[in-house]
PDB file of N, CA and C in Angstrom:
ATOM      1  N   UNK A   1     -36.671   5.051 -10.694  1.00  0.00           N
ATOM      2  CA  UNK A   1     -35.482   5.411  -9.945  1.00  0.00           C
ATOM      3  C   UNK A   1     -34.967   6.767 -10.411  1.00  0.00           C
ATOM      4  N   UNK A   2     -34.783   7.791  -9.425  1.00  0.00           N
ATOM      5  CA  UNK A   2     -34.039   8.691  -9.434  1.00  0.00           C
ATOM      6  C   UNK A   2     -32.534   8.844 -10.418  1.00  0.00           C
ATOM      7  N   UNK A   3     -32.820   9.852 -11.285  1.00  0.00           N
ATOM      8  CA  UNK A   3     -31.370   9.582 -11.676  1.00  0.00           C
ATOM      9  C   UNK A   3     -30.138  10.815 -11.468  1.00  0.00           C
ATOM     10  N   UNK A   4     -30.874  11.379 -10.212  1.00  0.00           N
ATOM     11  CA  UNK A   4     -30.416  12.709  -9.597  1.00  0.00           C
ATOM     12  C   UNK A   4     -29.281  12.362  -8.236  1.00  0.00           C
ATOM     13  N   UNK A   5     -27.635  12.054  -8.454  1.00  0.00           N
ATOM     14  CA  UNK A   5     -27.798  11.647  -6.775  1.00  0.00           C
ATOM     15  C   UNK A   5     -26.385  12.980  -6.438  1.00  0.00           C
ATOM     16  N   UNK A   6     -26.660  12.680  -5.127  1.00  0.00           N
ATOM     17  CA  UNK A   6     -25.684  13.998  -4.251  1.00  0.00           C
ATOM     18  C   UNK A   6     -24.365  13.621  -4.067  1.00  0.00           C
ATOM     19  N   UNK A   7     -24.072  12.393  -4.388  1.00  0.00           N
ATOM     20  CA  UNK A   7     -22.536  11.474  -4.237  1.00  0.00           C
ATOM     21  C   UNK A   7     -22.843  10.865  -4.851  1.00  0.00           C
ATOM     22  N   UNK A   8     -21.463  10.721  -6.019  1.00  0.00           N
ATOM     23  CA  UNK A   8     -21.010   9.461  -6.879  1.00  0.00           C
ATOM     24  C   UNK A   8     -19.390   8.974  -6.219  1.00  0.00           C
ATOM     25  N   UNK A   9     -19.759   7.469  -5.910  1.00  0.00           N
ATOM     26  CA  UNK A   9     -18.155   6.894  -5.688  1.00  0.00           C
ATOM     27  C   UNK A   9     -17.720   5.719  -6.816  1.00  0.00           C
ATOM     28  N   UNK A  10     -17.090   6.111  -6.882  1.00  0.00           N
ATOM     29  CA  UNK A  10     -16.358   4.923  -8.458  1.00  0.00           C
ATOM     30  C   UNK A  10     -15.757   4.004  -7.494  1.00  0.00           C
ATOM     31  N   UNK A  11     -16.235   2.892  -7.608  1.00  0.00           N
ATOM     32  CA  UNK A  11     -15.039   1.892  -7.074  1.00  0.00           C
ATOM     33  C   UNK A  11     -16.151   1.183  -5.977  1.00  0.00           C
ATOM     34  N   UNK A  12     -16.226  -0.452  -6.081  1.00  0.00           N
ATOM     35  CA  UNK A  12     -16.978  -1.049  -5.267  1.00  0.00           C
ATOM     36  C   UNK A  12     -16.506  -1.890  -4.316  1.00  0.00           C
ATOM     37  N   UNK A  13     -15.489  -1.359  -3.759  1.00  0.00           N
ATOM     38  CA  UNK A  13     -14.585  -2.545  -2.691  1.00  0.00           C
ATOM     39  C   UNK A  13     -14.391  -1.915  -1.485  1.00  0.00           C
ATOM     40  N   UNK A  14     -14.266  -2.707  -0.525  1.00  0.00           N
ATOM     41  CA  UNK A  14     -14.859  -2.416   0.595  1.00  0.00           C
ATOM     42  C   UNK A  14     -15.048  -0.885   1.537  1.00  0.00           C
ATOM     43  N   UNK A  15     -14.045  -0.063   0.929  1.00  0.00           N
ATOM     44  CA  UNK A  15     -14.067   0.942   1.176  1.00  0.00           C
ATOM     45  C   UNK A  15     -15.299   2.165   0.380  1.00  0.00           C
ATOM     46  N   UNK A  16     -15.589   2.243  -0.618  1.00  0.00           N
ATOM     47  CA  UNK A  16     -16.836   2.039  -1.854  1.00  0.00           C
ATOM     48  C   UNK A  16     -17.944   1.812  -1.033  1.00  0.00           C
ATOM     49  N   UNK A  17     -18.146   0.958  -0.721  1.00  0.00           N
ATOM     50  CA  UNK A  17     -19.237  -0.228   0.021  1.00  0.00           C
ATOM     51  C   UNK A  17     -19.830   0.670   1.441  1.00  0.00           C
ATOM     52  N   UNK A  18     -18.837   0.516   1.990  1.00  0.00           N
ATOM     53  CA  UNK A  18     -18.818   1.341   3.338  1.00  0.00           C
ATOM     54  C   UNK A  18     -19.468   3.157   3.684  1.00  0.00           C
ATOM     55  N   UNK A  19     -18.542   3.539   2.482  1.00  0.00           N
ATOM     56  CA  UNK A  19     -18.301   4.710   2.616  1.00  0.00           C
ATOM     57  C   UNK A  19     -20.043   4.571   1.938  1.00  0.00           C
ATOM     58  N   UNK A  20     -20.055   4.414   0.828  1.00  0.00           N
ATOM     59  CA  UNK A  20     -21.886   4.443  -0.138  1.00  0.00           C
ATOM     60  C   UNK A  20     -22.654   3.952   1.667  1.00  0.00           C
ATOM     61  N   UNK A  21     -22.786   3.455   2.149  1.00  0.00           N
ATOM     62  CA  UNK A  21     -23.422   3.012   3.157  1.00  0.00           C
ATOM     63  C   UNK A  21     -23.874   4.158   4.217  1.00  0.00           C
ATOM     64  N   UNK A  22     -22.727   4.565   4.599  1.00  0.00           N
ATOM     65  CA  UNK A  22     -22.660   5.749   5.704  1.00  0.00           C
ATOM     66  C   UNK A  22     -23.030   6.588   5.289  1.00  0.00           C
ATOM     67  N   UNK A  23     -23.019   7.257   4.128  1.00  0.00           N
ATOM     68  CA  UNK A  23     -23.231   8.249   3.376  1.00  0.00           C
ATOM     69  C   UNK A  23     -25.282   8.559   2.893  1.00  0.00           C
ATOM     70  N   UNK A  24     -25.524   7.200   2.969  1.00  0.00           N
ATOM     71  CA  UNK A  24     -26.922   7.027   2.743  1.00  0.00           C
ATOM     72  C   UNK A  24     -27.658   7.044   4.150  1.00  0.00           C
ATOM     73  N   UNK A  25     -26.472   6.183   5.065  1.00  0.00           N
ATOM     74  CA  UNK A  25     -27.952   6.370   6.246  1.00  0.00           C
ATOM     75  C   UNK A  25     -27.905   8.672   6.508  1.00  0.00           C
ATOM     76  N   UNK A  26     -27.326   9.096   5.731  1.00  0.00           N
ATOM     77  CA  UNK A  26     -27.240  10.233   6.241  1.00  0.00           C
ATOM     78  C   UNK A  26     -28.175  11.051   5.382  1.00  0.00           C
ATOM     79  N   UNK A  27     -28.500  10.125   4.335  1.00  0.00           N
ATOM     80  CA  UNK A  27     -29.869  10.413   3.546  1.00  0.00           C
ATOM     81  C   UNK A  27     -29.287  11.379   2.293  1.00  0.00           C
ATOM     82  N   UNK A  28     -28.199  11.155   1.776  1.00  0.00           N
ATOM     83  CA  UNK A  28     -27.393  11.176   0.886  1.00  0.00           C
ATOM     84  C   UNK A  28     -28.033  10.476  -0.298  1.00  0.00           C
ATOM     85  N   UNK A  29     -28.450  10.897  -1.560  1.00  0.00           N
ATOM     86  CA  UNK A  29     -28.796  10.169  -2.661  1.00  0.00           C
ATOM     87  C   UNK A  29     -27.160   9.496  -3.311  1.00  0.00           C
ATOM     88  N   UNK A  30     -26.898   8.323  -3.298  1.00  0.00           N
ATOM     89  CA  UNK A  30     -25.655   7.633  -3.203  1.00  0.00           C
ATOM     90  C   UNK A  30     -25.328   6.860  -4.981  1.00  0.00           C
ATOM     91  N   UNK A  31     -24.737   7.108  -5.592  1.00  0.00           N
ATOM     92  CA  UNK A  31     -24.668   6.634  -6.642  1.00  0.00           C
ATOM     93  C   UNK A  31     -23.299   5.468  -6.558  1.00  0.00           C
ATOM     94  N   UNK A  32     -23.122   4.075  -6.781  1.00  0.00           N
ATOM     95  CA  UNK A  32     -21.811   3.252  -6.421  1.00  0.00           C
ATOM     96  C   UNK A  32     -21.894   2.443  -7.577  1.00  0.00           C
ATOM     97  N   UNK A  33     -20.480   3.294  -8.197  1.00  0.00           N
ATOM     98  CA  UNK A  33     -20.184   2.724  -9.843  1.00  0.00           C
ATOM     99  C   UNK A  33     -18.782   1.916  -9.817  1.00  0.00           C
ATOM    100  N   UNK A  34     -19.294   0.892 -10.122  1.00  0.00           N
ATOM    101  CA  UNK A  34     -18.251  -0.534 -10.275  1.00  0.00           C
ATOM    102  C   UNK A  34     -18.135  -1.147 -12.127  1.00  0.00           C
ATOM    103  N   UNK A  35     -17.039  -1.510 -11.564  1.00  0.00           N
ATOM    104  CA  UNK A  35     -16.834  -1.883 -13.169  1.00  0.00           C
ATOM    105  C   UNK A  35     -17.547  -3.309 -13.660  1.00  0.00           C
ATOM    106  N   UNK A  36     -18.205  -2.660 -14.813  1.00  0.00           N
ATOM    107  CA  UNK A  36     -19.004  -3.875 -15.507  1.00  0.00           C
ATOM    108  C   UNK A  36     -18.900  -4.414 -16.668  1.00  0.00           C
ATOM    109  N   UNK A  37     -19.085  -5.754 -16.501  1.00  0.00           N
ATOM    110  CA  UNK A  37     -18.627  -6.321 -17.511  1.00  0.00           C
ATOM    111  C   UNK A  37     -19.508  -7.080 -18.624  1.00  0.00           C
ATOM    112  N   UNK A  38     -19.737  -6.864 -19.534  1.00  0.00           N
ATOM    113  CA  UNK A  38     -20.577  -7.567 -20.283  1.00  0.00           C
ATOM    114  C   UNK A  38     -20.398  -8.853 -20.242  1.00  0.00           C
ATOM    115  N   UNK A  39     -22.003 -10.147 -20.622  1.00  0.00           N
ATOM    116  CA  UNK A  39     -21.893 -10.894 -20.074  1.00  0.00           C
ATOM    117  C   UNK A  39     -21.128 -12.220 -21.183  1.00  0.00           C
ATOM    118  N   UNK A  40     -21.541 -11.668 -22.548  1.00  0.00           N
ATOM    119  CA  UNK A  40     -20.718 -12.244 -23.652  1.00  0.00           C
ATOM    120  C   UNK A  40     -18.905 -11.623 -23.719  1.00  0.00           C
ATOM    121  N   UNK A  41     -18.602 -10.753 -22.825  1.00  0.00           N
ATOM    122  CA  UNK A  41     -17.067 -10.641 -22.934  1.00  0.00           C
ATOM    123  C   UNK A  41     -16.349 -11.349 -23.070  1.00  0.00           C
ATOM    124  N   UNK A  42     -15.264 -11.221 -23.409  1.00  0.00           N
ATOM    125  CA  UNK A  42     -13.875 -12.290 -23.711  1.00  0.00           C
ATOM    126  C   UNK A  42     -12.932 -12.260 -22.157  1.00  0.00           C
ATOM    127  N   UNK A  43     -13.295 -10.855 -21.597  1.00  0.00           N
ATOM    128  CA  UNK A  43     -11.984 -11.461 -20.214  1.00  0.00           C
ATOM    129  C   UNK A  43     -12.802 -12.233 -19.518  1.00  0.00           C
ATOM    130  N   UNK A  44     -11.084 -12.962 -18.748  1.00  0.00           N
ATOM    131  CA  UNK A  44     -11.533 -13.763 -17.365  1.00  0.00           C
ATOM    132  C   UNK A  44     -12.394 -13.308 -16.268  1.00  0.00           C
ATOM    133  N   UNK A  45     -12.298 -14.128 -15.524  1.00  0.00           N
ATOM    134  CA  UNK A  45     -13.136 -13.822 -14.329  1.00  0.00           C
ATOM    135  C   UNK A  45     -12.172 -12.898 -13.224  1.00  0.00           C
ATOM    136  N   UNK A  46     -12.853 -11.641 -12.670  1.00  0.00           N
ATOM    137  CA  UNK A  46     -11.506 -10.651 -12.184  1.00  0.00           C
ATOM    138  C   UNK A  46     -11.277 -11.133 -10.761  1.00  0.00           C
ATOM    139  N   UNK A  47     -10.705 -11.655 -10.344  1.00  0.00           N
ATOM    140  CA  UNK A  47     -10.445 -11.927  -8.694  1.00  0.00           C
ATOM    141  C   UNK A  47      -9.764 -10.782  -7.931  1.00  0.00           C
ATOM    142  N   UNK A  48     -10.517 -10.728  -7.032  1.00  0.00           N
ATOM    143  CA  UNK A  48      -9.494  -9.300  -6.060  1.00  0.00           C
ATOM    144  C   UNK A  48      -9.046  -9.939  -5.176  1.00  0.00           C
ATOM    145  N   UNK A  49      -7.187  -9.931  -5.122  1.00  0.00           N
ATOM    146  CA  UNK A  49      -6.294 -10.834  -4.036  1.00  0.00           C
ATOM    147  C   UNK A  49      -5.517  -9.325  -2.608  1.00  0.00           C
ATOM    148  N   UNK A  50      -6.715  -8.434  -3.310  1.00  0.00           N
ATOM    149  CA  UNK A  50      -6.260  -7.227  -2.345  1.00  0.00           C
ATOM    150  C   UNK A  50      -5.883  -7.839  -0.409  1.00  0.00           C
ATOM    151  N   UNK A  51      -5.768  -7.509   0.299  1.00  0.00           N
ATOM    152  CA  UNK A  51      -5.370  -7.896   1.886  1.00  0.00           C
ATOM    153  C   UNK A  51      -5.551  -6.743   2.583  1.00  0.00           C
ATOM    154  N   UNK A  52      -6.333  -6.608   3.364  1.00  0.00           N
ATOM    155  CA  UNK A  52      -6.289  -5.320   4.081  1.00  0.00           C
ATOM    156  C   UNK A  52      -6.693  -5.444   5.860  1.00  0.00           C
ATOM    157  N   UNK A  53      -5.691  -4.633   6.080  1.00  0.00           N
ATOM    158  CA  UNK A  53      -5.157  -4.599   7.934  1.00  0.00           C
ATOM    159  C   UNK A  53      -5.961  -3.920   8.571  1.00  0.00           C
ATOM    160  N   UNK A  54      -7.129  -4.527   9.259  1.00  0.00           N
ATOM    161  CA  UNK A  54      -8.320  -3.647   9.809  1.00  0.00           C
ATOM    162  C   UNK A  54      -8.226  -3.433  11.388  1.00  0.00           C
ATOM    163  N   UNK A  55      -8.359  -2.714  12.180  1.00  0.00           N
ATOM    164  CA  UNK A  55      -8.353  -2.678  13.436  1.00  0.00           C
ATOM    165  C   UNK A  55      -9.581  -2.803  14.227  1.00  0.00           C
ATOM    166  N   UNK A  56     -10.178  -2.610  15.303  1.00  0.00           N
ATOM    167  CA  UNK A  56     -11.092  -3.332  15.871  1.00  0.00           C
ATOM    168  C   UNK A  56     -11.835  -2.435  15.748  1.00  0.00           C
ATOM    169  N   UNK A  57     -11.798  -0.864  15.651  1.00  0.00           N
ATOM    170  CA  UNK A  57     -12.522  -0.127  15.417  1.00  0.00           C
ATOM    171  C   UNK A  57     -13.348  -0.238  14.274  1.00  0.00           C
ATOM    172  N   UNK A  58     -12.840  -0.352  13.174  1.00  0.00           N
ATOM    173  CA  UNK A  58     -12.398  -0.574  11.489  1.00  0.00           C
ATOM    174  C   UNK A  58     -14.116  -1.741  11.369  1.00  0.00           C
ATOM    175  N   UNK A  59     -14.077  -2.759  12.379  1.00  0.00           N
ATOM    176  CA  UNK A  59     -14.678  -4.048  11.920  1.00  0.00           C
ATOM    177  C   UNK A  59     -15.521  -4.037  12.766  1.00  0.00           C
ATOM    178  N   UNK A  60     -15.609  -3.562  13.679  1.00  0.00           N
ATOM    179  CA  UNK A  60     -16.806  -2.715  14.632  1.00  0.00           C
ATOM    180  C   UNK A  60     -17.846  -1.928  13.657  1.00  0.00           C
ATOM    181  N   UNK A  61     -17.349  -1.043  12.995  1.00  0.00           N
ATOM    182  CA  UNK A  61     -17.877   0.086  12.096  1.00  0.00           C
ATOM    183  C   UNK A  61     -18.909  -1.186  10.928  1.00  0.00           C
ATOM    184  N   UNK A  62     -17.651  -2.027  10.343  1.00  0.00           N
ATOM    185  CA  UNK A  62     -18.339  -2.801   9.132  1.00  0.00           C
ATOM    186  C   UNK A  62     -19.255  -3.614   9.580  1.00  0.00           C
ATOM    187  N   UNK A  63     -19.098  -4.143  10.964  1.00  0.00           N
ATOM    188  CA  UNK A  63     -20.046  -5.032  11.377  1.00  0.00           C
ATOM    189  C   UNK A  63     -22.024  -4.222  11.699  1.00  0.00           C
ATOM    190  N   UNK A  64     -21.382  -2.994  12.450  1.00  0.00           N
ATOM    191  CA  UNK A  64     -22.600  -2.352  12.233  1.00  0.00           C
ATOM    192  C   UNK A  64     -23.293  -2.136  11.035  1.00  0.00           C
ATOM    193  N   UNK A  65     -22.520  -1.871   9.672  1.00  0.00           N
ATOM    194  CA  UNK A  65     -23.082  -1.698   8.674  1.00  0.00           C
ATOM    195  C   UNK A  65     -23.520  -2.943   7.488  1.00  0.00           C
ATOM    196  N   UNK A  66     -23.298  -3.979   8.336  1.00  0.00           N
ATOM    197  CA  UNK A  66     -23.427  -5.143   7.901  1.00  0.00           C
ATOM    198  C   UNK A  66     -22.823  -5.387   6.813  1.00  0.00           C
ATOM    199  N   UNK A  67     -21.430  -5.025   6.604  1.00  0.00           N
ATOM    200  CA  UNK A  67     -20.545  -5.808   5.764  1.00  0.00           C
ATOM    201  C   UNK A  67     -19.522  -6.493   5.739  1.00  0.00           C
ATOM    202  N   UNK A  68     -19.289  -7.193   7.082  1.00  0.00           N
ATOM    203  CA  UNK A  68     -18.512  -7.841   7.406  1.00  0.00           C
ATOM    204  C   UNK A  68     -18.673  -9.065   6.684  1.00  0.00           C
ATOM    205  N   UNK A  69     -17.087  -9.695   6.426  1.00  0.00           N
ATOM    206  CA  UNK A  69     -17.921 -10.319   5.238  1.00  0.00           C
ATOM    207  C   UNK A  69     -17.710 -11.944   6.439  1.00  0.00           C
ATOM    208  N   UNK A  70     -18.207 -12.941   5.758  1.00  0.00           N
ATOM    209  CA  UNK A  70     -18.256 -14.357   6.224  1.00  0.00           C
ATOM    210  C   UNK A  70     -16.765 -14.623   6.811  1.00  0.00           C
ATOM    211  N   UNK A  71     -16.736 -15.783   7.480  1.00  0.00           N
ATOM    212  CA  UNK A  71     -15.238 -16.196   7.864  1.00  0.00           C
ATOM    213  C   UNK A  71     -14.378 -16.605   6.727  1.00  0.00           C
ATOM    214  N   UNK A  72     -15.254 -17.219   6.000  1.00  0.00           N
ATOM    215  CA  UNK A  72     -13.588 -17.116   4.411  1.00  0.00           C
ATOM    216  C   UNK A  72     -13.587 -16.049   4.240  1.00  0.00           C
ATOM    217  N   UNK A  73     -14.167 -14.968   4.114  1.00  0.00           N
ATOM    218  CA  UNK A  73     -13.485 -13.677   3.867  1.00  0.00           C
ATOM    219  C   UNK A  73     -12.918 -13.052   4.737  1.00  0.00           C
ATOM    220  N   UNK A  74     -12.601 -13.031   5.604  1.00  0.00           N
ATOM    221  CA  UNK A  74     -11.560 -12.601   7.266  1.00  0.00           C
ATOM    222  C   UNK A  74     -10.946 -14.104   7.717  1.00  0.00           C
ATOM    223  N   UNK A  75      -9.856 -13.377   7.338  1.00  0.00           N
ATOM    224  CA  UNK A  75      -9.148 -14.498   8.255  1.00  0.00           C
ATOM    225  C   UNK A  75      -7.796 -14.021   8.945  1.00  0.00           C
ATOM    226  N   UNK A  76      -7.137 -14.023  10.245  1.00  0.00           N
ATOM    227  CA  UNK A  76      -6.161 -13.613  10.817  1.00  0.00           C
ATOM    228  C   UNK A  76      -4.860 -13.556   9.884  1.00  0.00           C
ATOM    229  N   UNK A  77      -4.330 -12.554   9.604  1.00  0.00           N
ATOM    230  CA  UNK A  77      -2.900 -12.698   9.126  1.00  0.00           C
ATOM    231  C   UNK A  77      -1.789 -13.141  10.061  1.00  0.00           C
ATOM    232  N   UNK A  78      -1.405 -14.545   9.499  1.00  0.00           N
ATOM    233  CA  UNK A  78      -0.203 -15.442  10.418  1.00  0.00           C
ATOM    234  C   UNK A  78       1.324 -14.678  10.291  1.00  0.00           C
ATOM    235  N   UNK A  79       1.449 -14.239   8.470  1.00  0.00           N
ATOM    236  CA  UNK A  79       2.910 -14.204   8.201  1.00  0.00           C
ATOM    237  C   UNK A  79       2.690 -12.904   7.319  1.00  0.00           C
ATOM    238  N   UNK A  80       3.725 -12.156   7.492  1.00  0.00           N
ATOM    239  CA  UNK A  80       3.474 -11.369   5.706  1.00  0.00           C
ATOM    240  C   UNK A  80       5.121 -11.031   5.556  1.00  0.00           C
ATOM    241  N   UNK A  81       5.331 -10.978   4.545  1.00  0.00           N
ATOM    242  CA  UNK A  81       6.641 -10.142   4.006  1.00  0.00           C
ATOM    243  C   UNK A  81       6.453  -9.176   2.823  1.00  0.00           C
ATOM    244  N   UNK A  82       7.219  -7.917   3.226  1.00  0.00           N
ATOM    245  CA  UNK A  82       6.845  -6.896   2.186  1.00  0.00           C
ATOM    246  C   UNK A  82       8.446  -6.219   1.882  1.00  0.00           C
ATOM    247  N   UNK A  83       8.196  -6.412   0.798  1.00  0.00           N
ATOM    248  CA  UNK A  83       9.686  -5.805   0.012  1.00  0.00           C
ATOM    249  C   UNK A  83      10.031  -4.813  -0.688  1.00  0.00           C
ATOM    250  N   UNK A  84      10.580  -3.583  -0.245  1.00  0.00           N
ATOM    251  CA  UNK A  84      10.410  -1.995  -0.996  1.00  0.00           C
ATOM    252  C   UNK A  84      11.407  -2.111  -2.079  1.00  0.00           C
ATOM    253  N   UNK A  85      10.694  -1.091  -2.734  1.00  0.00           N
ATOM    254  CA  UNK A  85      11.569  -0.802  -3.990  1.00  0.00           C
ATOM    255  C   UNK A  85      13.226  -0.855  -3.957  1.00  0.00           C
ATOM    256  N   UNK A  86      13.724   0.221  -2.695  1.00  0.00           N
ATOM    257  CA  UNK A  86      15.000  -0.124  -2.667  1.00  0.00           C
ATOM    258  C   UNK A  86      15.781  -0.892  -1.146  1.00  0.00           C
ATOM    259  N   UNK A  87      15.048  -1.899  -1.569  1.00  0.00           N
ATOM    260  CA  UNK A  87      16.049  -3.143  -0.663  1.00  0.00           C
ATOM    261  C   UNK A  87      15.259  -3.147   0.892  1.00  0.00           C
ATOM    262  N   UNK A  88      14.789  -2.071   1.028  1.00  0.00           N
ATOM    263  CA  UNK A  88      14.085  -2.355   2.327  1.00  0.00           C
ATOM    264  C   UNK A  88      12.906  -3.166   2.456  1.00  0.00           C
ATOM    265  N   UNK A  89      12.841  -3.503   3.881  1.00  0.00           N
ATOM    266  CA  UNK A  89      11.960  -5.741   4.029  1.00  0.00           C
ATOM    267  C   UNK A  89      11.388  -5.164   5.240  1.00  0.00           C
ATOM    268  N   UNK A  90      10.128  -6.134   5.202  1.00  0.00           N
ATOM    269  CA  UNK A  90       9.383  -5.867   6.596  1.00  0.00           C
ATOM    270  C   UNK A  90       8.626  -7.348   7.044  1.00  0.00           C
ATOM    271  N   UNK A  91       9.379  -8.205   7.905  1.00  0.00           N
ATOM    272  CA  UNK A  91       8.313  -9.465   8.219  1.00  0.00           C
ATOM    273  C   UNK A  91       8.027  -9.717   9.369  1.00  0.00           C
ATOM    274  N   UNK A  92       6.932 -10.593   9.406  1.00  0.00           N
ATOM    275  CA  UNK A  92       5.882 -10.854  10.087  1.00  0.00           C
ATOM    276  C   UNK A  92       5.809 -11.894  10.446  1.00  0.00           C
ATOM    277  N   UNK A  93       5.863 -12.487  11.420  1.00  0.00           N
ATOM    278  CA  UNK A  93       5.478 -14.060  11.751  1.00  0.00           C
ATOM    279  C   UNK A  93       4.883 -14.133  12.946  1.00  0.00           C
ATOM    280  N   UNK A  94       3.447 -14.820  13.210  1.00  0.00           N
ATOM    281  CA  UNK A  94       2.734 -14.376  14.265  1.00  0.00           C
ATOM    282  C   UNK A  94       2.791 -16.451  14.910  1.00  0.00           C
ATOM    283  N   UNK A  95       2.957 -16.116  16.406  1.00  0.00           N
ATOM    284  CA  UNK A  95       3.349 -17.392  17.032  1.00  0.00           C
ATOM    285  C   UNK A  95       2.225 -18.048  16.966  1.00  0.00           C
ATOM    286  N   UNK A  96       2.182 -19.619  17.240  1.00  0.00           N
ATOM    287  CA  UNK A  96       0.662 -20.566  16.960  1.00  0.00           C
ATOM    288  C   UNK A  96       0.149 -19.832  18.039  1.00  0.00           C
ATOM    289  N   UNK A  97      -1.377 -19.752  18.483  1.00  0.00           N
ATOM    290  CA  UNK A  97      -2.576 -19.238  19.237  1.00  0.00           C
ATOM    291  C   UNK A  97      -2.634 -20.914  19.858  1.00  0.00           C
ATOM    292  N   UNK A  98      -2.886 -20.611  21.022  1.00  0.00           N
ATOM    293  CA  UNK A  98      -3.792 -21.816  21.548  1.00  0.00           C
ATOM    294  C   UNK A  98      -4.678 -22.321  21.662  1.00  0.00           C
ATOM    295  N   UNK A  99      -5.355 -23.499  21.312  1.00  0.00           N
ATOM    296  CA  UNK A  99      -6.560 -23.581  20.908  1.00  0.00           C
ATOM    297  C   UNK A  99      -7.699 -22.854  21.270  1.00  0.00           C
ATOM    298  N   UNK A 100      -8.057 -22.437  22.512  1.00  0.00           N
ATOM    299  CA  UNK A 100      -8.945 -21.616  23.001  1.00  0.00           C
ATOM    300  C   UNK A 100      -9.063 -20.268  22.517  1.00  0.00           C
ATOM    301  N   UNK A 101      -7.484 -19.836  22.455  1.00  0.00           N
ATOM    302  CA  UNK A 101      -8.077 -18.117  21.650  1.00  0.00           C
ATOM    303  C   UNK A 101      -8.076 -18.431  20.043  1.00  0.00           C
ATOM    304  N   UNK A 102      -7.567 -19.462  19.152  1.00  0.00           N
ATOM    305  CA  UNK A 102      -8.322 -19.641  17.757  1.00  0.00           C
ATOM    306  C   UNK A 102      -9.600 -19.608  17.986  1.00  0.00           C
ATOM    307  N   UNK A 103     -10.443 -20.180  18.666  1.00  0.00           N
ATOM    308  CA  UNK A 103     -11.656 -20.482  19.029  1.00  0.00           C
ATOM    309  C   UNK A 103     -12.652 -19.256  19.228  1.00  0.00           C
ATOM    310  N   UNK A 104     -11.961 -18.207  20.021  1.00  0.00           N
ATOM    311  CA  UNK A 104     -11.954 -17.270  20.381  1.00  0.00           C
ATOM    312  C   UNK A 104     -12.234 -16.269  18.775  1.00  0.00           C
ATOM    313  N   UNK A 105     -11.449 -16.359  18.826  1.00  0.00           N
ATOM    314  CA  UNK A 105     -11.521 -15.536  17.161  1.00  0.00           C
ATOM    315  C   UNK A 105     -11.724 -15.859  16.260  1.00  0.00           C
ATOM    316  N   UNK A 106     -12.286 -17.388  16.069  1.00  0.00           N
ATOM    317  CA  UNK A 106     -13.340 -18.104  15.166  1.00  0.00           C
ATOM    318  C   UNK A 106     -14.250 -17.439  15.465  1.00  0.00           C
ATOM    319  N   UNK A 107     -14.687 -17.288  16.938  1.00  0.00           N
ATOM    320  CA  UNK A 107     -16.457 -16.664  17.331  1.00  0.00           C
ATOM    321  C   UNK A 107     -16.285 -15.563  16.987  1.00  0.00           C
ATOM    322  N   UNK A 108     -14.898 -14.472  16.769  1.00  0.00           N
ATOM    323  CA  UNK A 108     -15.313 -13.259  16.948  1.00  0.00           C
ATOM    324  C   UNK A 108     -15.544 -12.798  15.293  1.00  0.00           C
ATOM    325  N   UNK A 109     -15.033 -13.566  14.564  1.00  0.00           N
ATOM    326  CA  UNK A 109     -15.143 -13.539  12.957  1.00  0.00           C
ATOM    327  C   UNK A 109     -16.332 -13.938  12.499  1.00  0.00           C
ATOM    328  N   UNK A 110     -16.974 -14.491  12.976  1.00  0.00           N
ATOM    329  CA  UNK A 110     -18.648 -15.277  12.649  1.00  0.00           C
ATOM    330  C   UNK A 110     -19.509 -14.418  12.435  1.00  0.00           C
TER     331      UNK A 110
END
């Protein structure tokens, strides 16, 4: 293996992922450095509880590049509340779907 490449991206989450992707079909020597952990280490196991608001374009793009991830990993945002530093609020509450368009966007998440 080459240890010559034309792009280095630090960071392996979905944006990382994507971007290393596009960048290679363009025949880009792609280097994608994620943090590693030895396997005798003392930390926990790292969970990423990140959330991110994709648009249809957005998942169009990932789906072509085949990283869309499974249906536990996409799932519709119902509710959110977000609370700024000074006092300002932003919420969200999305009405029940009827069974047919859940259904609908079960298939389109698959």
């Amino acid at each position: 293996m080459s240890s010559q490449f034309d792009v280095c991206i630090r960071g392996d989450g979905v944006v990382g992922r994507a971007l290393a992707l596009l960048l290679a079909q363009s025949r880009l020597r792609v280097a994608l450095v994620s943090r590693s952990v030895s396997p005798d280490a003392q930390e926990p196991e790292h969970t990423d509880v990140r959330a991110y608001a994709l648009n249809a374009a957005s998942r169009q793009m990932l789906l072509a590049l085949r990283a869309w991830p499974d249906a536990a990993g996409a799932t519709p945002v119902r509710q959110m509340q977000v609370y700024g530093d000074d006092g300002g609020r932003v919420e969200f509450d999305a009405p029940p779907l009827p069974r047919s368009a859940v259904e609908s966007q079960a298939d389109a998440l698959a």
